[in-house]
Protein backbone atom coordinates (compact mmCIF):
# COMPACT_ATOMS: atom_id res chain seq x y z
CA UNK A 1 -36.34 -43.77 78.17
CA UNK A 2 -33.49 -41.39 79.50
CA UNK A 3 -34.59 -38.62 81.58
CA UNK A 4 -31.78 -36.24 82.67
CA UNK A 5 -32.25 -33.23 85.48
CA UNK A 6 -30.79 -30.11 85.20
CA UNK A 7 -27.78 -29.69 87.18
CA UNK A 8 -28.67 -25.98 87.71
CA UNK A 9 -30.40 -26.06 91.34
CA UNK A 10 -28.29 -29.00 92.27
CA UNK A 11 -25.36 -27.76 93.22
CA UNK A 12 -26.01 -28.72 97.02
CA UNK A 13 -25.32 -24.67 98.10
CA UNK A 14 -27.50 -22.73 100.80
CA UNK A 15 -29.99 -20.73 98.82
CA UNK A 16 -31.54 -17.11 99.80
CA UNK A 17 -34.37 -18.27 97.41
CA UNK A 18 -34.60 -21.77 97.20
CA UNK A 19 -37.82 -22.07 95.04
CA UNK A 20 -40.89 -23.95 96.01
CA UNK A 21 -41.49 -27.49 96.88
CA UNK A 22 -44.70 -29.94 96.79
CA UNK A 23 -44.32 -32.94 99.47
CA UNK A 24 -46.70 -36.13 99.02
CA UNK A 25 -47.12 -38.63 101.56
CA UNK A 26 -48.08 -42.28 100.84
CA UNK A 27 -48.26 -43.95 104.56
CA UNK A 28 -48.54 -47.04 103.49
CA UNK A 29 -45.42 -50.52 103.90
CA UNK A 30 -45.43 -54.13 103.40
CA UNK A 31 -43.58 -54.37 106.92
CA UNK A 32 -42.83 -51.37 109.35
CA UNK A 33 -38.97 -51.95 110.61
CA UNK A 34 -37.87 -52.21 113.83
CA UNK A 35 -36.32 -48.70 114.40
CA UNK A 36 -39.52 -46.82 112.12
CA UNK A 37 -41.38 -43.89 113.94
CA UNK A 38 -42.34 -42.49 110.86
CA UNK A 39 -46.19 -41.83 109.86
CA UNK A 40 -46.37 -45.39 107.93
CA UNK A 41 -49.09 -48.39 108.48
CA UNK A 42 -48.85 -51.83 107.19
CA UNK A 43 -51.08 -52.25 104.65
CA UNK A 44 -52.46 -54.93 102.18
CA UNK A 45 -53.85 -52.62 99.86
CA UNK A 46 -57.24 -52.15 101.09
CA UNK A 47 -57.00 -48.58 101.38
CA UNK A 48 -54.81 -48.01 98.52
CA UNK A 49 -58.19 -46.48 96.08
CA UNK A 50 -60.06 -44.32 98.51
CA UNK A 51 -56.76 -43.27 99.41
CA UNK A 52 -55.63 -41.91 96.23
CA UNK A 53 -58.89 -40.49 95.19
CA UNK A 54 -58.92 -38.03 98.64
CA UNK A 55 -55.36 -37.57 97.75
CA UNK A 56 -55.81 -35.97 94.63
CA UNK A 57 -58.56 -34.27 95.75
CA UNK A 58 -57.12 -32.46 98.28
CA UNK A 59 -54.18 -31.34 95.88
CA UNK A 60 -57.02 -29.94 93.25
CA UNK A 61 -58.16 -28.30 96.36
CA UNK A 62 -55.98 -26.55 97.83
CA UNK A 63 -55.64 -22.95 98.48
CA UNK A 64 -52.18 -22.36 98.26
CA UNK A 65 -51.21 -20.17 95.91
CA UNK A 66 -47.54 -20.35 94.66
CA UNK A 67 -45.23 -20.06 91.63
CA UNK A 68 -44.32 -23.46 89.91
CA UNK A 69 -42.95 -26.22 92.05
CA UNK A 70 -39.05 -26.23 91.59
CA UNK A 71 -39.27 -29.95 92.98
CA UNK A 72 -41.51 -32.65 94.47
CA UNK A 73 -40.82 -35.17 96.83
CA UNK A 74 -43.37 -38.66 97.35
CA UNK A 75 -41.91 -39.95 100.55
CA UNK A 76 -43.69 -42.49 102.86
CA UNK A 77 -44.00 -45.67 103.79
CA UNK A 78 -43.32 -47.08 100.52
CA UNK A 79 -44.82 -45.12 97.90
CA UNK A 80 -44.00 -47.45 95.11
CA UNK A 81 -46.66 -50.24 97.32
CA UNK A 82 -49.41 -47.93 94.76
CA UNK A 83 -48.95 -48.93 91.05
CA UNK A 84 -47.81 -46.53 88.45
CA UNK A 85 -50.76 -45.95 87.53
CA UNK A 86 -52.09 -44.48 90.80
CA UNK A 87 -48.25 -42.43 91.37
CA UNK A 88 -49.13 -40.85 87.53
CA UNK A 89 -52.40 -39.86 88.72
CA UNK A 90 -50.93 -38.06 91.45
CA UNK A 91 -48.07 -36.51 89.68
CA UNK A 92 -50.57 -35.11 86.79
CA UNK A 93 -52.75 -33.55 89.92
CA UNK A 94 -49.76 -31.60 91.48
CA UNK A 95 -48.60 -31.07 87.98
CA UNK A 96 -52.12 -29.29 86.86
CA UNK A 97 -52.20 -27.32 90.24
CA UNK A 98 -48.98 -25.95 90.96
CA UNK A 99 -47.31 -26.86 87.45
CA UNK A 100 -43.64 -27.80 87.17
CA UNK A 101 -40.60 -25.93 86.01
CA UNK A 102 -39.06 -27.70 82.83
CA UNK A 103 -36.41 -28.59 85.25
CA UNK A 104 -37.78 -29.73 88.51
CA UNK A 105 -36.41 -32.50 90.42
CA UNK A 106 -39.37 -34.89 90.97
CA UNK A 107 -38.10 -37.94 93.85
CA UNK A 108 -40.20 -41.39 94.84
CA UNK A 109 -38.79 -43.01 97.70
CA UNK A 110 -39.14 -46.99 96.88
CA UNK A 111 -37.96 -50.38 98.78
CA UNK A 112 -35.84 -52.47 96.33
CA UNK A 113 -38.65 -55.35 96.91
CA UNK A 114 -41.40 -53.15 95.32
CA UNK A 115 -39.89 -51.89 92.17
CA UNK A 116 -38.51 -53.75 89.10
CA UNK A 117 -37.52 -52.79 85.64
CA UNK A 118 -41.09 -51.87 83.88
CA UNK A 119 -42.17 -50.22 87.27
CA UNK A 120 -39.38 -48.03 86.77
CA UNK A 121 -40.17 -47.41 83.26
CA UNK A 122 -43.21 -46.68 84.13
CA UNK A 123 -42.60 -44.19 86.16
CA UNK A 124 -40.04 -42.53 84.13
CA UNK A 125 -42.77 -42.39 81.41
CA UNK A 126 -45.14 -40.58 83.99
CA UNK A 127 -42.55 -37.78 85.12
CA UNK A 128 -40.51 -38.90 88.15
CA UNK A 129 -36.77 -38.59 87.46
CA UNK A 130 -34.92 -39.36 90.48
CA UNK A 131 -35.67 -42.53 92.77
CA UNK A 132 -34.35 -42.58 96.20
CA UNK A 133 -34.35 -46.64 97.32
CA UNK A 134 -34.21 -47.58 100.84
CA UNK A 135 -31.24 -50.07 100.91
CA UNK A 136 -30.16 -49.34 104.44
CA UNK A 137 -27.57 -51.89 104.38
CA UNK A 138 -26.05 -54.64 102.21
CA UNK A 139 -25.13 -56.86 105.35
CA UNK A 140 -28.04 -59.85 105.93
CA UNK A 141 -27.39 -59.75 109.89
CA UNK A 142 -27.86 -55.95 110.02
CA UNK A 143 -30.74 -56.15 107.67
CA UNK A 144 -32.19 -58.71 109.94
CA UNK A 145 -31.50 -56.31 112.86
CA UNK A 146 -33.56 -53.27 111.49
CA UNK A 147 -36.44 -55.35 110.84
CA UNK A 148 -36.03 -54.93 106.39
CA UNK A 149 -37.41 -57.31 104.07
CA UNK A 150 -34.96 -57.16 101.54
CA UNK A 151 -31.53 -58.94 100.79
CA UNK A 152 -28.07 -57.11 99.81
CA UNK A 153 -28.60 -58.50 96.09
CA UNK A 154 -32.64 -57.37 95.69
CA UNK A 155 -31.04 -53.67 96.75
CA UNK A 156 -28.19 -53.85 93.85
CA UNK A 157 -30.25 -55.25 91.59
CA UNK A 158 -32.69 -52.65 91.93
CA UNK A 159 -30.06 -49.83 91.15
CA UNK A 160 -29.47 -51.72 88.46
CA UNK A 161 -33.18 -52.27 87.01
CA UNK A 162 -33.06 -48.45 87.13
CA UNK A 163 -30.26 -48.01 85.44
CA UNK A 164 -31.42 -50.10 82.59
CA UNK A 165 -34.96 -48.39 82.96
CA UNK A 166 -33.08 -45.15 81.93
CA UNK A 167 -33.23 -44.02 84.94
CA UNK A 168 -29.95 -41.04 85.69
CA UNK A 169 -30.49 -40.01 89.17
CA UNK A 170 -30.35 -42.54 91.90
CA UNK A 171 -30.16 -41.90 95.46
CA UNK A 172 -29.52 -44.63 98.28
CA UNK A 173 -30.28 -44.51 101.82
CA UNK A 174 -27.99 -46.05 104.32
CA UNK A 175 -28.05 -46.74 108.53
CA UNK A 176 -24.86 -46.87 110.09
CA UNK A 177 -24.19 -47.32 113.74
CA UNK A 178 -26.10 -50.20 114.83
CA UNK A 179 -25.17 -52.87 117.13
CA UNK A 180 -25.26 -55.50 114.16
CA UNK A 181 -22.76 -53.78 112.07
CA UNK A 182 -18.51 -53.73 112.13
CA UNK A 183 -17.01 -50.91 110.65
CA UNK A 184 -15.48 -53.47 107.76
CA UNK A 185 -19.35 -54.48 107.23
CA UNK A 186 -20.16 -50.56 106.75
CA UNK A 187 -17.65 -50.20 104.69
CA UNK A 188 -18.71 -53.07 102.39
CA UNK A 189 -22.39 -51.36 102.38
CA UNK A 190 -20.80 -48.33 101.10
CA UNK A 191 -18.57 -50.25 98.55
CA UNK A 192 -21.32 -51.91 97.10
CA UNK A 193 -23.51 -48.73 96.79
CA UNK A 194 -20.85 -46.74 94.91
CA UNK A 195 -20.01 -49.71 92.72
CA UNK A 196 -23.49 -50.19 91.72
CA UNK A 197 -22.59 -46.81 90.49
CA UNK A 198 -25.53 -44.40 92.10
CA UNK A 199 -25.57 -40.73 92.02
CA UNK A 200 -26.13 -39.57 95.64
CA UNK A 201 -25.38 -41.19 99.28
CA UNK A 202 -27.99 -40.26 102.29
CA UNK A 203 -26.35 -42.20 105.68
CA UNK A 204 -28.23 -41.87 108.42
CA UNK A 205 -26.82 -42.53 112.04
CA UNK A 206 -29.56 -45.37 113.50
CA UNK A 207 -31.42 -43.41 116.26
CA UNK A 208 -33.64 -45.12 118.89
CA UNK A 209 -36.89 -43.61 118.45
CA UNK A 210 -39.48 -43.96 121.56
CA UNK A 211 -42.46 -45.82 120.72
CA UNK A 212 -40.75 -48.24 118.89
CA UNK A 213 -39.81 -52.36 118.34
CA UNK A 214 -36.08 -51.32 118.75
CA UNK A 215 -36.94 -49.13 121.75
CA UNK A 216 -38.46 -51.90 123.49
CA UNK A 217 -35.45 -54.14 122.64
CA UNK A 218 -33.10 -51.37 123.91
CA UNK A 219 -34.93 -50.41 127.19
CA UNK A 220 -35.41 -54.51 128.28
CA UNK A 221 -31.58 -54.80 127.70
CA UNK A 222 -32.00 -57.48 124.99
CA UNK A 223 -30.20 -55.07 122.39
CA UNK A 224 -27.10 -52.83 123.85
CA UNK A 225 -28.09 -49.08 122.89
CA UNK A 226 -26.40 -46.90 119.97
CA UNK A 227 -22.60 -45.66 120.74
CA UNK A 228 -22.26 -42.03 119.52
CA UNK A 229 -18.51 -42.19 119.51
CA UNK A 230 -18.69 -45.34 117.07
CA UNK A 231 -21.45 -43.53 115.15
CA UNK A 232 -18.75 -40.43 114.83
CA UNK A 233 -16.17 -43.09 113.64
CA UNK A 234 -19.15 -44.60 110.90
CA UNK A 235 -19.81 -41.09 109.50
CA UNK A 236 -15.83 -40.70 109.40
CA UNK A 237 -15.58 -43.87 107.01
CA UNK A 238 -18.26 -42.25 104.91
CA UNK A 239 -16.92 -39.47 104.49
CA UNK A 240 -13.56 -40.51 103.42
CA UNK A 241 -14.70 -44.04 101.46
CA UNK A 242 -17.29 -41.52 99.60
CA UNK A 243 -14.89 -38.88 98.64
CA UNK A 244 -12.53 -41.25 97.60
CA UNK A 245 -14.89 -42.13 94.73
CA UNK A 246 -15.80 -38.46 93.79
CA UNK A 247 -18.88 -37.52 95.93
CA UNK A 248 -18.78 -34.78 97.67
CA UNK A 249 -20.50 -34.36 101.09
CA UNK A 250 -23.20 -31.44 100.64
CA UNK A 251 -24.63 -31.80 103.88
CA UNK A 252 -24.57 -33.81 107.15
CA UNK A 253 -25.89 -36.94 106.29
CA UNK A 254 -25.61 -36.39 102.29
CA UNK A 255 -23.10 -37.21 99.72
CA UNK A 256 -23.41 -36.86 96.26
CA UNK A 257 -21.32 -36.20 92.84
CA UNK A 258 -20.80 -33.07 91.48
CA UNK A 259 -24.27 -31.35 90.29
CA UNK A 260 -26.11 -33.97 91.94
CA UNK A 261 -27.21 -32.54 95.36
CA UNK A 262 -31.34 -33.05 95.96
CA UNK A 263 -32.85 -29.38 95.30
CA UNK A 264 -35.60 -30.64 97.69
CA UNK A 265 -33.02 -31.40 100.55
CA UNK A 266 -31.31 -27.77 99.88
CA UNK A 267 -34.92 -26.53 99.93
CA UNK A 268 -35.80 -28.08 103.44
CA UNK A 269 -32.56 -27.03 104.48
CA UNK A 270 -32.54 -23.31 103.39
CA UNK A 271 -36.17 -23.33 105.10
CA UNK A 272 -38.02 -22.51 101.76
CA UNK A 273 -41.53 -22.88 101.34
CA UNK A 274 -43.67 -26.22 100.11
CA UNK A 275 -46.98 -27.80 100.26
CA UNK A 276 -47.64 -30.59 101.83
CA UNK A 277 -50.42 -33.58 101.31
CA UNK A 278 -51.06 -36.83 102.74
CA UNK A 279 -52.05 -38.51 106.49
CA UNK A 280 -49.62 -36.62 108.57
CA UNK A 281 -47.61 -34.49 105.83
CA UNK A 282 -46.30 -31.50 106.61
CA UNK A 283 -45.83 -28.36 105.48
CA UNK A 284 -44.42 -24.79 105.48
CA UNK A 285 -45.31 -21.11 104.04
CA UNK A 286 -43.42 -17.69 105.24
CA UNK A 287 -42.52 -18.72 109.20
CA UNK A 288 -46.22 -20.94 109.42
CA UNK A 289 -45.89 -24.93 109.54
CA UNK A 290 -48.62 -27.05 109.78
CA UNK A 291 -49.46 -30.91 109.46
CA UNK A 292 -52.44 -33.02 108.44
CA UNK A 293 -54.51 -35.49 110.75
CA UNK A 294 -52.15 -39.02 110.69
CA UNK A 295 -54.51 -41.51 110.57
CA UNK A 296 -55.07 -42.72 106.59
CA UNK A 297 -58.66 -43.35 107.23
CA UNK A 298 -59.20 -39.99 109.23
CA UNK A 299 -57.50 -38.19 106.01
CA UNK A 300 -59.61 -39.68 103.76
CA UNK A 301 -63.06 -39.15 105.60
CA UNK A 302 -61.71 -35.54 105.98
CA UNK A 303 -61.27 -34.85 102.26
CA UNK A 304 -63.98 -36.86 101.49
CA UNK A 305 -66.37 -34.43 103.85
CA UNK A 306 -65.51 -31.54 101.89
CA UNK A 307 -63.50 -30.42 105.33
CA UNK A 308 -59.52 -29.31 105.32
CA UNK A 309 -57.77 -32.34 106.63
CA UNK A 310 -55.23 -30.29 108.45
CA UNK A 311 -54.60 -31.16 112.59
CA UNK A 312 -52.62 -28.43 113.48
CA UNK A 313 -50.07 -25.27 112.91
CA UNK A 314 -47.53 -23.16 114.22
CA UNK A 315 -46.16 -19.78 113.21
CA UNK A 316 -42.75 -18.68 114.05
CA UNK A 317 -41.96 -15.36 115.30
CA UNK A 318 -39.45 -13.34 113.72
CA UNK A 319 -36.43 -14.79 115.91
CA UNK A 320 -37.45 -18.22 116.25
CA UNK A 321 -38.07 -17.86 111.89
CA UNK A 322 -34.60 -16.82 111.96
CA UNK A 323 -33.00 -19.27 114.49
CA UNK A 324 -34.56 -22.43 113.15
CA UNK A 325 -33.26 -21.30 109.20
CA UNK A 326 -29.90 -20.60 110.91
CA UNK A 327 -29.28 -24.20 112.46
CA UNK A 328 -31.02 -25.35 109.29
CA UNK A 329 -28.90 -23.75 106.72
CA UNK A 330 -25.74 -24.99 108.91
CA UNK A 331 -26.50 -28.78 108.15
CA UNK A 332 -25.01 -27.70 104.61
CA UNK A 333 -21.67 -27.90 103.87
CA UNK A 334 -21.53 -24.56 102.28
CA UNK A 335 -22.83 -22.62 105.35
CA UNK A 336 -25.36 -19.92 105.22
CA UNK A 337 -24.34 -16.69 103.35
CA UNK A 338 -23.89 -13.88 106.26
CA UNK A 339 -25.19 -10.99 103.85
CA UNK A 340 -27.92 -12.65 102.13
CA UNK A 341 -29.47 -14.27 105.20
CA UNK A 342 -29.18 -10.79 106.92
CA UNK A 343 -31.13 -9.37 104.08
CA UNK A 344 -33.96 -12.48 103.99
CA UNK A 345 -34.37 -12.29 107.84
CA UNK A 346 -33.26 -8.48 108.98
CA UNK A 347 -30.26 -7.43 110.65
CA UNK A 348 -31.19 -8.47 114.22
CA UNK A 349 -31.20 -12.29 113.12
CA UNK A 350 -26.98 -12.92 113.34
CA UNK A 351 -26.44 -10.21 115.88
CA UNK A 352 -28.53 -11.39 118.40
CA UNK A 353 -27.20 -14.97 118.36
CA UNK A 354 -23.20 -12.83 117.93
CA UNK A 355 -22.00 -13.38 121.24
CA UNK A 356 -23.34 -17.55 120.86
CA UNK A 357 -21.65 -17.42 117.50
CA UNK A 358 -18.00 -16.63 118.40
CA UNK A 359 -18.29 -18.80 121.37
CA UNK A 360 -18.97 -21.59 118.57
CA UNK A 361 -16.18 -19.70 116.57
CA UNK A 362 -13.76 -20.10 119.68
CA UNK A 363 -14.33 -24.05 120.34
CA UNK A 364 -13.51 -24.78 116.54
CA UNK A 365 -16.85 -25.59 115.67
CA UNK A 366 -18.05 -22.90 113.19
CA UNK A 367 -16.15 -20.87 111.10
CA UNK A 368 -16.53 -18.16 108.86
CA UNK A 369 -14.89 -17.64 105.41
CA UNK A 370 -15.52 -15.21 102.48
CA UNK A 371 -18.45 -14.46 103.74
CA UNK A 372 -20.23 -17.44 104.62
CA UNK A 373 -20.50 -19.06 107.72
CA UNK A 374 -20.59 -22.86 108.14
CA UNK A 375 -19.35 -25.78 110.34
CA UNK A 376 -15.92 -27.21 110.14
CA UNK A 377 -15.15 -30.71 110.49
CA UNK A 378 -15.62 -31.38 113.58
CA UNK A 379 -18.81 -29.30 114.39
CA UNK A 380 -20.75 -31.65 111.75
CA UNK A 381 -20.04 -34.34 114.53
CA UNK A 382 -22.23 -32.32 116.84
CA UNK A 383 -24.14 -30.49 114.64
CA UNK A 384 -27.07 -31.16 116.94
CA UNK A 385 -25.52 -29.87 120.09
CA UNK A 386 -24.44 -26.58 117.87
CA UNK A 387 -28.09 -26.09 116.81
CA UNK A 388 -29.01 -26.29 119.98
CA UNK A 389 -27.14 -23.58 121.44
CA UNK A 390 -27.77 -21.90 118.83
């Protein structure tokens, strides 16, 4: 079964309107890796059922009211550790709530050791139509360093299985930058993802979370920390090995070809507005954020109480609304647009920030052009320090 997404919303561009997403958390892995701070648990499958049924519970009850869902994302953990059946289940409860335009993106994040041929069919049949697949790396020593499960081959051959499934919108995520790695080994990695012949490119520079086994190894001096200046060179060979073969970088840490950007990324990254379910899933309406209790079990005796399984919130004043969808929007390639954000956010939301902006102007690190405004070059190397003066 072929099923093909509309290249409409996928142009990778900053969007004044950039629809509405649904986000779906399944916490669960086989094995959490060494440099993991995300909201994941290793688990057996013992919560897998109870989990599910609060799940879709707490999607047929919820409040928020919205259009259709332009795109939804299952992220995790590993979602594909429930079966299809259990993912369809889920998709048909966001689809009967929210409903789905007849072209929205619909992504599962999977490891290449938890999906084969008929899962993928599977899941096809049930309404997913792009799989993002954690490959990470194609190296075995680097592998071995971030604490994955999975060979080089299993990763290829899952692109593959995919591709046979039917499947026409793949996505692989890559870690560059780690001790383990030589920039001849990265650029094998990336050699091997484009000739498996995938659709989109997320690289990630490997960050040392607190908290975690890679932390530890770091802090006791048993593993040297991350360089940034080799991590600068590692996005460099991305950039130029990836557009070499036709992708196009869309934002920071994402490549893609032509009419393949993620809508959901651009949505994130325009700060639109989505829905968000799952232990620790978070979410965001109009300037408010808020996230869901962590724990699996604690989500699942919430929802099972009849109570809202939501921990906490935030809401944004006007400036900060504007500030954080400014250093958002600048992660894309294309910029922001200077008139349309004006108009979303009011007047006051580029000219107070003016003075910061030509500063940033002056150094070479934005720059503004027909009536966008975006980072060159060489601010995406420090896009973080721009955001934060920003």
């Amino acid at each position: 079964m072929t099923v093909a997404v509309d290249s409409g919303l996928r142009s990778g561009l900053w969007r004044a309107s950039p629809g509405f997403g649904v986000y779906v958390h399944i916490p669960f892995c086989l094995h959490r890796c060494h440099y993991c701070d995300f909201n994941t648990y290793e688990s057996h499958g013992e919560l897998h059922s109870s989990y599910v049924e609060a799940l879709v519970a707490s999607i047929e009850q919820s409040p928020f009211e919205s259009p259709q869902a332009t795109s939804v994302f299952f992220g995790g953990g590993t979602p594909t550790l429930l079966s299809t059946a259990q993912l369809a289940e889920i998709l048909s409860a966001v689809r009967r709530r929210f409903g789905l335009e007849a072209d929205a993106e619909v992504t599962i994040e999977a490891n290449p050791e938890t999906v084969s041929e008929t899962s993928f069919e599977g899941l096809l049949e049930s309404g997913f139509n792009r799989f993002s697949l954690g490959v990470q790396s194609l190296v075995p020593k680097v592998l071995a360093g971030l604490g994955r499960t999975h060979s080089g081959e299993r990763a290829l051959a899952a692109v593959a299985e995919a591709r046979r499934a039917g499947a026409t919108d793949v996505n692989v995520d890559l870690i560059y930058g780690s001790v383990w790695e030589s920039d001849d080994e990265w650029r094998r990695s990336l050699e091997g993802v484009i000739d498996a012949g995938v659709d989109h490119v997320s690289a990630y520079a490997l960050t040392v979370e607190e908290g975690t086994p890679l932390a530890t190894l770091v802090t006791t001096g048993r593993v040297p920390d991350v360089d940034p200046d080799v991590q600068a060179e590692r996005h460099g060979i991305a950039s130029s090995q990836l557009a070499a073969s036709g992708f196009e970088r869309y934002e920071v840490s994402n490549w893609c070809h032509p009419g393949r950007a993620s809508s959901h990324n651009v949505l994130y990254w325009s700060q639109g507005d989505y829905a968000a379910f799952g232990a620790g899933a978070h979410g965001h309406l109009a300037g408010t954020r808020w996230w869901n209790v962590r724990l699996p079990r604690e989500f699942i005796a919430a929802v099972e109480s009849g109570a809202e399984p939501r921990f906490g919130s935030e809401t944004l004043s006007p400036s900060e609304r504007a500030g954080e969808a400014l250093v958002l929007g600048l992660r894309l390639t294309s910029g922001v647009v200077l008139a349309a954000f004006e108009a979303r956010f009011g007047d006051a939301s580029l000219a107070e920030r003016g003075a910061e902006i030509d500063k940033l102007e002056g150094l070479g690190l934005l720059e503004r052009s027909d009536g966008w405004l975006r980072l060159t070059e060489r601010g995406t190397l420090v896009a973080n320090e721009v955001s934060c003066r920003l």
